[in-house]
N, C-alpha and C. Protein backbone atom coordinates (compact mmCIF):
# COMPACT_ATOMS: atom_id res chain seq x y z
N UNK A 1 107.27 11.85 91.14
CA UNK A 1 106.08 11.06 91.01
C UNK A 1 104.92 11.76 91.73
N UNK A 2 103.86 11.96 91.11
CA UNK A 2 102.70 12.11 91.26
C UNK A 2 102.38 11.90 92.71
N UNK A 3 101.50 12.09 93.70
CA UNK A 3 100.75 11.72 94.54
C UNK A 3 99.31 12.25 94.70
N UNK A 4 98.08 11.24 94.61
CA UNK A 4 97.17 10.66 94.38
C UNK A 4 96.24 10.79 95.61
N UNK A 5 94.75 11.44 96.44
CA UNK A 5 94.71 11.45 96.88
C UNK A 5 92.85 11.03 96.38
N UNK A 6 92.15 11.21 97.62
CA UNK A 6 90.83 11.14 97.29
C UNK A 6 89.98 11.93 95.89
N UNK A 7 90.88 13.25 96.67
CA UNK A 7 90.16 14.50 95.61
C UNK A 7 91.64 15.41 95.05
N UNK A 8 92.54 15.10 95.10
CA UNK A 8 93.81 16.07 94.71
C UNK A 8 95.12 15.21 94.35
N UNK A 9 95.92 15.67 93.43
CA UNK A 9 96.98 15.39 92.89
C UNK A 9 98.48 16.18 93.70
N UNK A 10 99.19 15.87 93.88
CA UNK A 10 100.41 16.26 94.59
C UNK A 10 101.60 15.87 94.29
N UNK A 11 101.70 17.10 93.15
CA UNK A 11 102.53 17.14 91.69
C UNK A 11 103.87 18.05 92.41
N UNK A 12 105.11 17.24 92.17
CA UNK A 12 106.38 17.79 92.22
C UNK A 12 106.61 18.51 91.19
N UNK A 13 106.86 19.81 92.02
CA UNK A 13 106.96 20.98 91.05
C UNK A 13 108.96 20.68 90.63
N UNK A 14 108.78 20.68 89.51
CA UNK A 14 110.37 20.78 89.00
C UNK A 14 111.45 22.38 88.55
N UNK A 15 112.16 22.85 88.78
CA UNK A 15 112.73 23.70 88.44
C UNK A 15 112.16 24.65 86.81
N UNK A 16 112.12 23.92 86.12
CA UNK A 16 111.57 24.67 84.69
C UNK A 16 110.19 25.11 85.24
N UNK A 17 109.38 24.06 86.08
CA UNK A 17 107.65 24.24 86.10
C UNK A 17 107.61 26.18 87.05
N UNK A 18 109.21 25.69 88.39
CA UNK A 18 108.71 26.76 89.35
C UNK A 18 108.60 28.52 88.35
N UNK A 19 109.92 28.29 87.60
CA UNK A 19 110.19 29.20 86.45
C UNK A 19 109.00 29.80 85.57
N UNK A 20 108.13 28.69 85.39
CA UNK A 20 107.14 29.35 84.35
C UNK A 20 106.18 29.87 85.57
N UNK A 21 106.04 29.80 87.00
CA UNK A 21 105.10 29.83 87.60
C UNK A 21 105.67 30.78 88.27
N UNK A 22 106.68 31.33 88.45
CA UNK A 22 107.09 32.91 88.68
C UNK A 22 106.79 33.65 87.40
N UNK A 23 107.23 33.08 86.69
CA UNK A 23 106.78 34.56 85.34
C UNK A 23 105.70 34.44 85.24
N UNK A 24 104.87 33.65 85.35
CA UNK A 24 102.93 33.54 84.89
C UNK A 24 103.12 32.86 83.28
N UNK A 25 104.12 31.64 83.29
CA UNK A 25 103.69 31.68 81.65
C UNK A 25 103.44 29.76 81.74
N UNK A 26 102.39 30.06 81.53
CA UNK A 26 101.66 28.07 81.73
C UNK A 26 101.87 28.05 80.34
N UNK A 27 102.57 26.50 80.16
CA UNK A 27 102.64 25.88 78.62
C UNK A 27 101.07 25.40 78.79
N UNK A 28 100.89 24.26 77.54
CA UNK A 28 99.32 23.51 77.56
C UNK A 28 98.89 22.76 78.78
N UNK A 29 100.31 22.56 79.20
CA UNK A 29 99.86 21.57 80.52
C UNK A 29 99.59 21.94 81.60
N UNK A 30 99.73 23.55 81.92
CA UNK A 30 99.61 24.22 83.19
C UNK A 30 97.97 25.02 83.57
N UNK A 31 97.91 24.63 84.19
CA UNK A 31 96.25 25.22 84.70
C UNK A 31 95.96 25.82 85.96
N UNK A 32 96.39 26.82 86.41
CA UNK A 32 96.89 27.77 87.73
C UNK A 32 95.22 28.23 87.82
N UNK A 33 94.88 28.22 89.05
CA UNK A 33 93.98 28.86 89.46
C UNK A 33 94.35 30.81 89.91
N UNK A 34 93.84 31.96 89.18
CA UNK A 34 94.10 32.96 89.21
C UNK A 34 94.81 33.66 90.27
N UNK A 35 94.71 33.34 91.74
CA UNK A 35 95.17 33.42 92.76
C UNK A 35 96.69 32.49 93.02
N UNK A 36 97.10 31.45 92.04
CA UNK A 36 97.89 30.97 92.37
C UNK A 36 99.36 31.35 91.64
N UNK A 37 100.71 31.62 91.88
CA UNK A 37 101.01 30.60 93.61
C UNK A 37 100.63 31.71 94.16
N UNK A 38 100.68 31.47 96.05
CA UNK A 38 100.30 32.47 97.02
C UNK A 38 101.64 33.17 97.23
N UNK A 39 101.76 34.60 97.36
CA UNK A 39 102.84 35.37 97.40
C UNK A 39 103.91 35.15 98.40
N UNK A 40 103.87 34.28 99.38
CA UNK A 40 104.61 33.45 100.35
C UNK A 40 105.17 32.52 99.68
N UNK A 41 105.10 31.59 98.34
CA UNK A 41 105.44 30.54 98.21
C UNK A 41 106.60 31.03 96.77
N UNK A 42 106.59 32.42 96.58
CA UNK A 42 107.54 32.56 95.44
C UNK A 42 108.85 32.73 95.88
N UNK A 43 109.33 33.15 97.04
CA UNK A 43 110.46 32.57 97.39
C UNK A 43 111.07 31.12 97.42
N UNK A 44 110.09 30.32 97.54
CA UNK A 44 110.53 28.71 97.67
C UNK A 44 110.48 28.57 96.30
N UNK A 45 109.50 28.93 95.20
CA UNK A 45 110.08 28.71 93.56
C UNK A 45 111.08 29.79 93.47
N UNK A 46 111.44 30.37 93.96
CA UNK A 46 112.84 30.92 93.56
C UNK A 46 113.93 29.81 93.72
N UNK A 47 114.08 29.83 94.85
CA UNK A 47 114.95 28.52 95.51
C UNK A 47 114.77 27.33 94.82
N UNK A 48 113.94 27.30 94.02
CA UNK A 48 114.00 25.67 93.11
C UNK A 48 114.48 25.77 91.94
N UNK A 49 114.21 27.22 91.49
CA UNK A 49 114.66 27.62 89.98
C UNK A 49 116.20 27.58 90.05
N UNK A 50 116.56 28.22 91.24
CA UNK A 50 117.89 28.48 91.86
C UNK A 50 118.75 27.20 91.59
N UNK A 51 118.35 26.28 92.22
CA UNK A 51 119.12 24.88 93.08
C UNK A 51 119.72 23.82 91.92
N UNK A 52 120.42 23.35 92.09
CA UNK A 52 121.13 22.48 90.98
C UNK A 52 119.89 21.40 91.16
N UNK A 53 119.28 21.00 89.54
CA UNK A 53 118.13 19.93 89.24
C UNK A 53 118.52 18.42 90.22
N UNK A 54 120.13 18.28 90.09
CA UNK A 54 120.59 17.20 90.77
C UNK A 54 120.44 16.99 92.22
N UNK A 55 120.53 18.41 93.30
CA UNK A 55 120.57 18.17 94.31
C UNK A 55 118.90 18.57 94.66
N UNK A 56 118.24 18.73 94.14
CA UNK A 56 116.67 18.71 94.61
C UNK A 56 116.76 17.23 94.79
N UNK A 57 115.91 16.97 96.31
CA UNK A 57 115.09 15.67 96.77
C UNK A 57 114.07 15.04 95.74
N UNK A 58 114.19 13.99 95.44
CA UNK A 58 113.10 13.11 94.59
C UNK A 58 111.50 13.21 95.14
N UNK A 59 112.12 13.37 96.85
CA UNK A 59 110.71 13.30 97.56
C UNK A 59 110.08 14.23 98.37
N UNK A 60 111.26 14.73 98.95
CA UNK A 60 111.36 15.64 100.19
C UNK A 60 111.22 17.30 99.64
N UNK A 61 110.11 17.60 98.86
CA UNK A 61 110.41 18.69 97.94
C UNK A 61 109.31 19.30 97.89
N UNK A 62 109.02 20.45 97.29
CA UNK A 62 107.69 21.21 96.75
C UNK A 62 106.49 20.65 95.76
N UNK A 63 105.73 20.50 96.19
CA UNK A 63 104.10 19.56 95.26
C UNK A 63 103.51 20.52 95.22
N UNK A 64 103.09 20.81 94.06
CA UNK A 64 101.76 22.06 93.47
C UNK A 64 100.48 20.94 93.84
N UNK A 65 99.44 21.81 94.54
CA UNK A 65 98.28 20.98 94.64
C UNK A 65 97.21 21.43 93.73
N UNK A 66 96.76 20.01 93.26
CA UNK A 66 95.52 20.19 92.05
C UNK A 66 94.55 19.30 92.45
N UNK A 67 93.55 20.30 91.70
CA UNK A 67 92.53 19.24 92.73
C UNK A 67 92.08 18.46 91.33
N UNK A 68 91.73 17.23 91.78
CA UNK A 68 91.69 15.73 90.46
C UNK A 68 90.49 16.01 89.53
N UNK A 69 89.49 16.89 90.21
CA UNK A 69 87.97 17.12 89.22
C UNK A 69 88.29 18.08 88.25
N UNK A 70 89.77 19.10 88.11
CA UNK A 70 89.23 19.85 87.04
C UNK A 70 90.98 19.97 86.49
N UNK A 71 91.85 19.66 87.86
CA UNK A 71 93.61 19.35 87.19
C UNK A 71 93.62 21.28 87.62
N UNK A 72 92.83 21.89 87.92
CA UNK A 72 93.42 23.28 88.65
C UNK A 72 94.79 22.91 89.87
N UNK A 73 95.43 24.04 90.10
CA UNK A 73 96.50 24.55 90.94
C UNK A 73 95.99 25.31 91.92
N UNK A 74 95.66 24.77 92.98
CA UNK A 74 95.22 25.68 93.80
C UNK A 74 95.59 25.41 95.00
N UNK A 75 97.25 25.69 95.07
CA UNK A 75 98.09 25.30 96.09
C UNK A 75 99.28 24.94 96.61
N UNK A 76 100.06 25.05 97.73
CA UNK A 76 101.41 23.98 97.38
C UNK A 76 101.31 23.95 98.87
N UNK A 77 102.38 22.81 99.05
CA UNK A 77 102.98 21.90 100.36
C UNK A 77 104.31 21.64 99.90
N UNK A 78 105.04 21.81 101.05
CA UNK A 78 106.55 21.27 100.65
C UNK A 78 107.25 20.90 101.66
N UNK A 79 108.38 20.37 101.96
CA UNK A 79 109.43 20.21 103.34
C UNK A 79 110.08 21.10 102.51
N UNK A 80 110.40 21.31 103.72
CA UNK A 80 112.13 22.08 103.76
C UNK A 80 113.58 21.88 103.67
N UNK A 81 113.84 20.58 103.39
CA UNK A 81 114.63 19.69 103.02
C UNK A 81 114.74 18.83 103.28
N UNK A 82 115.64 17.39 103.31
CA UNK A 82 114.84 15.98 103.96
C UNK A 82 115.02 16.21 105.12
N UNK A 83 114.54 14.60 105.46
CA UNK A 83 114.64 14.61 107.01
C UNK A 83 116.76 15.17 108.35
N UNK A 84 116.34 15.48 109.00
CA UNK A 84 118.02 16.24 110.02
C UNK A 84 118.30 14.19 109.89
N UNK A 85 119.63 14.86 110.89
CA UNK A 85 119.69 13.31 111.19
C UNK A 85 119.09 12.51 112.88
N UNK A 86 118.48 13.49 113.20
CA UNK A 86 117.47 13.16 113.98
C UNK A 86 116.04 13.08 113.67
N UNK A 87 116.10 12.80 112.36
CA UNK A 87 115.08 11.98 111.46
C UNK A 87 113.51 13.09 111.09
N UNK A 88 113.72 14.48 111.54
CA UNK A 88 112.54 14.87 111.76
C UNK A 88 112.39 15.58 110.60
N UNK A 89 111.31 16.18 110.02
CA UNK A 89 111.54 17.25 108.83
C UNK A 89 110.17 18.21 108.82
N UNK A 90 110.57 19.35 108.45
CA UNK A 90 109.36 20.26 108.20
C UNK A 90 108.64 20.28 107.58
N UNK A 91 107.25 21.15 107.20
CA UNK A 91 106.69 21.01 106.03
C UNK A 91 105.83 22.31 106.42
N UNK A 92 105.48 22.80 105.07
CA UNK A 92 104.40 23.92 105.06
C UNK A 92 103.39 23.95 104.31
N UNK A 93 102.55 24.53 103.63
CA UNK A 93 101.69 24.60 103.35
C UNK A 93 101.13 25.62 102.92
N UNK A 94 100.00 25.63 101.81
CA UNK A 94 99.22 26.92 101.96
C UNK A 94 98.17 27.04 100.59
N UNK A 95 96.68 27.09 100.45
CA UNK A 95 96.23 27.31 99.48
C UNK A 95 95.74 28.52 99.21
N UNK A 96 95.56 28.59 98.04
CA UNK A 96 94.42 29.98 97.52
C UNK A 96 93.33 30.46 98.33
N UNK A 97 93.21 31.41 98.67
CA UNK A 97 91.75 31.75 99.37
C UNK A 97 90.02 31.11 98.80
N UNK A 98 90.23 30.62 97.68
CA UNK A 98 88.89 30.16 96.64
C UNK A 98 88.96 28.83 97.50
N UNK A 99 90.26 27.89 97.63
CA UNK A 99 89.70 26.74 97.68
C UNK A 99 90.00 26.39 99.50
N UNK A 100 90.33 27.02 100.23
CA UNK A 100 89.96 26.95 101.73
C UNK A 100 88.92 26.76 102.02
N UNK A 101 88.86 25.76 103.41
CA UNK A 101 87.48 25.66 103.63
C UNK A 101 87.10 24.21 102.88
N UNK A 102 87.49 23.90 102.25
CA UNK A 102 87.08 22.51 101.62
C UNK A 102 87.63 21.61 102.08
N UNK A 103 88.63 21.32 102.94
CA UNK A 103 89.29 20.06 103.31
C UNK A 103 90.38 19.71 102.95
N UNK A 104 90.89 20.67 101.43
CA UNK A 104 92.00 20.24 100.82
C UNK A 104 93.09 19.85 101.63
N UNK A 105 93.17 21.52 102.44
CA UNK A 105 94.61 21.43 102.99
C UNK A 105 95.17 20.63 103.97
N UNK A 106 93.83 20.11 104.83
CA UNK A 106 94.26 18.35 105.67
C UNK A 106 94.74 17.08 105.03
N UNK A 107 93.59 16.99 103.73
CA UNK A 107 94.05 16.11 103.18
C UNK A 107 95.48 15.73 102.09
N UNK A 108 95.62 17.05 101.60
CA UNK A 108 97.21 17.23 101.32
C UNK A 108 98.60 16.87 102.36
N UNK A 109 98.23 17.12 103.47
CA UNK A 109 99.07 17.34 104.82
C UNK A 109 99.37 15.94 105.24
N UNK A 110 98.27 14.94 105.02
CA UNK A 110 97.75 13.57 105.60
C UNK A 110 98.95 13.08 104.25
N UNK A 111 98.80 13.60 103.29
CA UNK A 111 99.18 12.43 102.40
C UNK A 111 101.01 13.00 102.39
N UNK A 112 101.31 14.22 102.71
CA UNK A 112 102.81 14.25 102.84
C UNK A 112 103.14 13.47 103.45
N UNK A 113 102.52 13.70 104.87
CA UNK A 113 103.07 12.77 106.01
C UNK A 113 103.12 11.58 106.01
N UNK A 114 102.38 11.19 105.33
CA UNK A 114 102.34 9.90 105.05
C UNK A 114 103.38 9.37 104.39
N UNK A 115 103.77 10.00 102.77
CA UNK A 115 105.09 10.18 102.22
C UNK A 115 106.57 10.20 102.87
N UNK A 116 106.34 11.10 103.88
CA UNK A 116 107.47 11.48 104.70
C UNK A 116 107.96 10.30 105.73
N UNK A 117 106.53 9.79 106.25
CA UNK A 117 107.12 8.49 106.95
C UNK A 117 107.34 7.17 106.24
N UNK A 118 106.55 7.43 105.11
CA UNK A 118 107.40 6.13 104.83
C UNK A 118 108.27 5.84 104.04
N UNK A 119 109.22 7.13 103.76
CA UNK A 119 110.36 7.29 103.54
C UNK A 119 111.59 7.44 104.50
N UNK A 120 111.21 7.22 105.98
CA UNK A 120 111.66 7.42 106.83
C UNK A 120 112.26 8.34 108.00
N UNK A 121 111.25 9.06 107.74
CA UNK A 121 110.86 9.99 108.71
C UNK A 121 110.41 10.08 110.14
N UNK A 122 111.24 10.45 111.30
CA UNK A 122 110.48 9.87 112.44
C UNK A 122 109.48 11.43 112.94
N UNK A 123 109.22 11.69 112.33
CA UNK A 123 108.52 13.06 113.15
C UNK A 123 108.37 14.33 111.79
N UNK A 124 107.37 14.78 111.64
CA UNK A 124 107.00 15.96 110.96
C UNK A 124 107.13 17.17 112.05
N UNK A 125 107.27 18.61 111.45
CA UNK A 125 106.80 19.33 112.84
C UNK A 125 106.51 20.54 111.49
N UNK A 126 105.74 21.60 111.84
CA UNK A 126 105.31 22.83 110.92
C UNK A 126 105.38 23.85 112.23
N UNK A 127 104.90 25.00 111.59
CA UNK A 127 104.67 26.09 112.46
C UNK A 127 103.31 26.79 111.72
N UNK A 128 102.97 27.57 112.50
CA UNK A 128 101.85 28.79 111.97
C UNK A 128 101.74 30.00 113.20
N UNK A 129 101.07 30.95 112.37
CA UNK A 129 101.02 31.75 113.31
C UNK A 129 100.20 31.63 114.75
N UNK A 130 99.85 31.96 115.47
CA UNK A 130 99.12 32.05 116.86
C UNK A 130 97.71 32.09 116.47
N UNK A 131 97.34 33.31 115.95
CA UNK A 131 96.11 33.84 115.48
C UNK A 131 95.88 33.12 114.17
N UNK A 132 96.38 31.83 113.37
CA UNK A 132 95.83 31.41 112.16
C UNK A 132 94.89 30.41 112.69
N UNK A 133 93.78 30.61 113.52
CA UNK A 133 92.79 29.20 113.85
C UNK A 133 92.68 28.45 112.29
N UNK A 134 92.53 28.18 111.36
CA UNK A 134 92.37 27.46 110.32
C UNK A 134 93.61 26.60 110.28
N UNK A 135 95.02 27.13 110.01
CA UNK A 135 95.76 26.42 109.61
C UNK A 135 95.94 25.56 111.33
N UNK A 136 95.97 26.55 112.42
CA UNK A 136 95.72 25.41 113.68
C UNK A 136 94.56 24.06 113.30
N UNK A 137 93.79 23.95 112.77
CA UNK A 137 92.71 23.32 112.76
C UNK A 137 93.04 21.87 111.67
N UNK A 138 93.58 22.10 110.80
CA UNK A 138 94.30 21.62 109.73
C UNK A 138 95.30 20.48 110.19
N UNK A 139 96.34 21.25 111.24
CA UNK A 139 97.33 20.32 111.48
C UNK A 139 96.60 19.81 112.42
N UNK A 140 95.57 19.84 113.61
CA UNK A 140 94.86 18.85 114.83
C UNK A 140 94.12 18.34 113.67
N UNK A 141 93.49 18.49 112.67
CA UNK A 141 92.81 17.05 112.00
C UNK A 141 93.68 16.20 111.09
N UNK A 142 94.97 16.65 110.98
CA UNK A 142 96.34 16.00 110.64
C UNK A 142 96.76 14.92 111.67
N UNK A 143 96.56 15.48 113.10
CA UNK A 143 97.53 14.73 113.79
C UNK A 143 98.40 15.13 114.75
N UNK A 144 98.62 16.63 114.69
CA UNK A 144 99.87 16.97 115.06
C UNK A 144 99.04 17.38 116.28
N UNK A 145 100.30 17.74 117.57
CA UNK A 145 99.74 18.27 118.62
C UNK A 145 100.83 19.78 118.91
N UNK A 146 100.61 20.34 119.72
CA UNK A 146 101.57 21.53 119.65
C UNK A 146 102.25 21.39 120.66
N UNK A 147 104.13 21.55 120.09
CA UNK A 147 104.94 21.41 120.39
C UNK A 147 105.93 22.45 120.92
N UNK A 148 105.42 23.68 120.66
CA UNK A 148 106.24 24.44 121.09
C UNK A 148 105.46 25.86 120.88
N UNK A 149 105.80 27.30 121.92
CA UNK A 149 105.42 28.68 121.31
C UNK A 149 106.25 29.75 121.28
N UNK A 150 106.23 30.33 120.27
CA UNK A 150 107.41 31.39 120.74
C UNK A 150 107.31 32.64 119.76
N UNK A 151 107.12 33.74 120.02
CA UNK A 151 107.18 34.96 119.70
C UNK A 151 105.66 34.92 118.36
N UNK A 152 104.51 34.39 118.96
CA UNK A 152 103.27 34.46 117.82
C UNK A 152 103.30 33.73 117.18
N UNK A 153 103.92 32.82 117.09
CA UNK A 153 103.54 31.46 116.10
C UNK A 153 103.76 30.27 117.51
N UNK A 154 102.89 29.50 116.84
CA UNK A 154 103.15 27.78 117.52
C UNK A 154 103.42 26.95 116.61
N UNK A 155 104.39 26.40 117.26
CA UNK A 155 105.03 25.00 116.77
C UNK A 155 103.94 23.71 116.91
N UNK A 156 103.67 22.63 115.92
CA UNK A 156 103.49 21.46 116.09
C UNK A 156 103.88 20.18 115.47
N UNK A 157 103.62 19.54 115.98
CA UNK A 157 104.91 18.34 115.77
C UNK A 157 103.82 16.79 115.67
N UNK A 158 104.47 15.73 114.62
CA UNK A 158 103.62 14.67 114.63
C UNK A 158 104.39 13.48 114.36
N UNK A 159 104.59 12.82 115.36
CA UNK A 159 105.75 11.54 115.58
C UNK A 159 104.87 10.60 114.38
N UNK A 160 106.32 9.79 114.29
CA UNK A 160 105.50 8.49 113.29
C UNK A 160 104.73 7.39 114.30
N UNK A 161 105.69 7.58 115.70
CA UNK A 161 105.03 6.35 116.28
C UNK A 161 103.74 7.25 116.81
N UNK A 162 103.48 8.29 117.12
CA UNK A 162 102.04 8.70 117.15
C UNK A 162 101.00 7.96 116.03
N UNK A 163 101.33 8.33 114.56
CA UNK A 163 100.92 8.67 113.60
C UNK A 163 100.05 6.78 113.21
N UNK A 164 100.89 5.75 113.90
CA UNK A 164 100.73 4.72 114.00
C UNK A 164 99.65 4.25 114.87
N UNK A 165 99.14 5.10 115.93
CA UNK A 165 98.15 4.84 116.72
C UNK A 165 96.93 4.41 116.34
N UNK A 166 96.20 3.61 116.47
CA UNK A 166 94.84 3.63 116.00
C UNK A 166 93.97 4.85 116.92
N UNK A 167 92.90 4.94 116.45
CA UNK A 167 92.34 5.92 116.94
C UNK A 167 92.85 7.82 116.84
């Protein structure tokens, strides 16, 4: 199912879709922005093309991001599988260089998490590199605070009962 945001769509990519989006071959319905996917994210459509259709998550999975004014692809977000059984789960991220800078990638992030908790999730956490100030910037207007550092990347992490705070 679809997810719906101010300005973007956050479309579960399915096994056939990741397939046509490694080879470059869009049926009528596909509308990839030229830059897309980002060369980091074709391993994870490998792994979907890969994976039995049955044991992919309904929820907990890879979303191509489109933005709602024109139905372009200019992007993805995904966990890494559902939540451990200490309830927490990952997620990553990453758009095209064209559409950075616009807000997308918070507001994509806002609406996983959102997904994620209220599917029952007690905690998101991501990583990025040290030196990525943007994607740092992304997850603090997300929510998250940083949780951990280790060898050039930082960890950050965003509880549900945080996420519940006003303010």
């Amino acid at each position: 199912m679809d997810l719906t945001t101010e300005r973007l769509v956050l479309h579960p990519i399915t096994p056939a879709e990741a397939a046509r989006i490694i080879a470059r071959e869009p049926d009528e319905h596909d509308d990839w922005h030229p830059e897309y996917p980002l060369v980091d994210e074709l391993d994870v459509l490998r792994g979907l093309v890969a994976a039995d259709p049955d044991a992919v998550d309904s929820e907990f999975r890879l979303y191509m991001i489109r933005r709602r004014a024109d139905g372009v692809a200019v992007g993805g977000i995904g966990f890494f599988g559902a939540p451990g059984v200490d309830g927490v789960v990952e997620i990553g991220y990453g758009l095209v260089p064209a559409a950075r800078g616009s807000g997308f990638a918070t507001e994509a992030l806002v609406a996983a998490v959102r997904l994620a908790f209220a599917r029952g999730a007690s905690a998101v956490v991501a990583d990025t590199a040290d030196d990525n100030v943007a994607s740092k910037r992304v997850l603090e207007k997300a929510g998250f605070r940083t949780a951990w550092r280790r060898d050039g990347s930082v960890g950050y992490r965003l509880a549900a009962s945080d996420a519940m705070q006003p303010g």
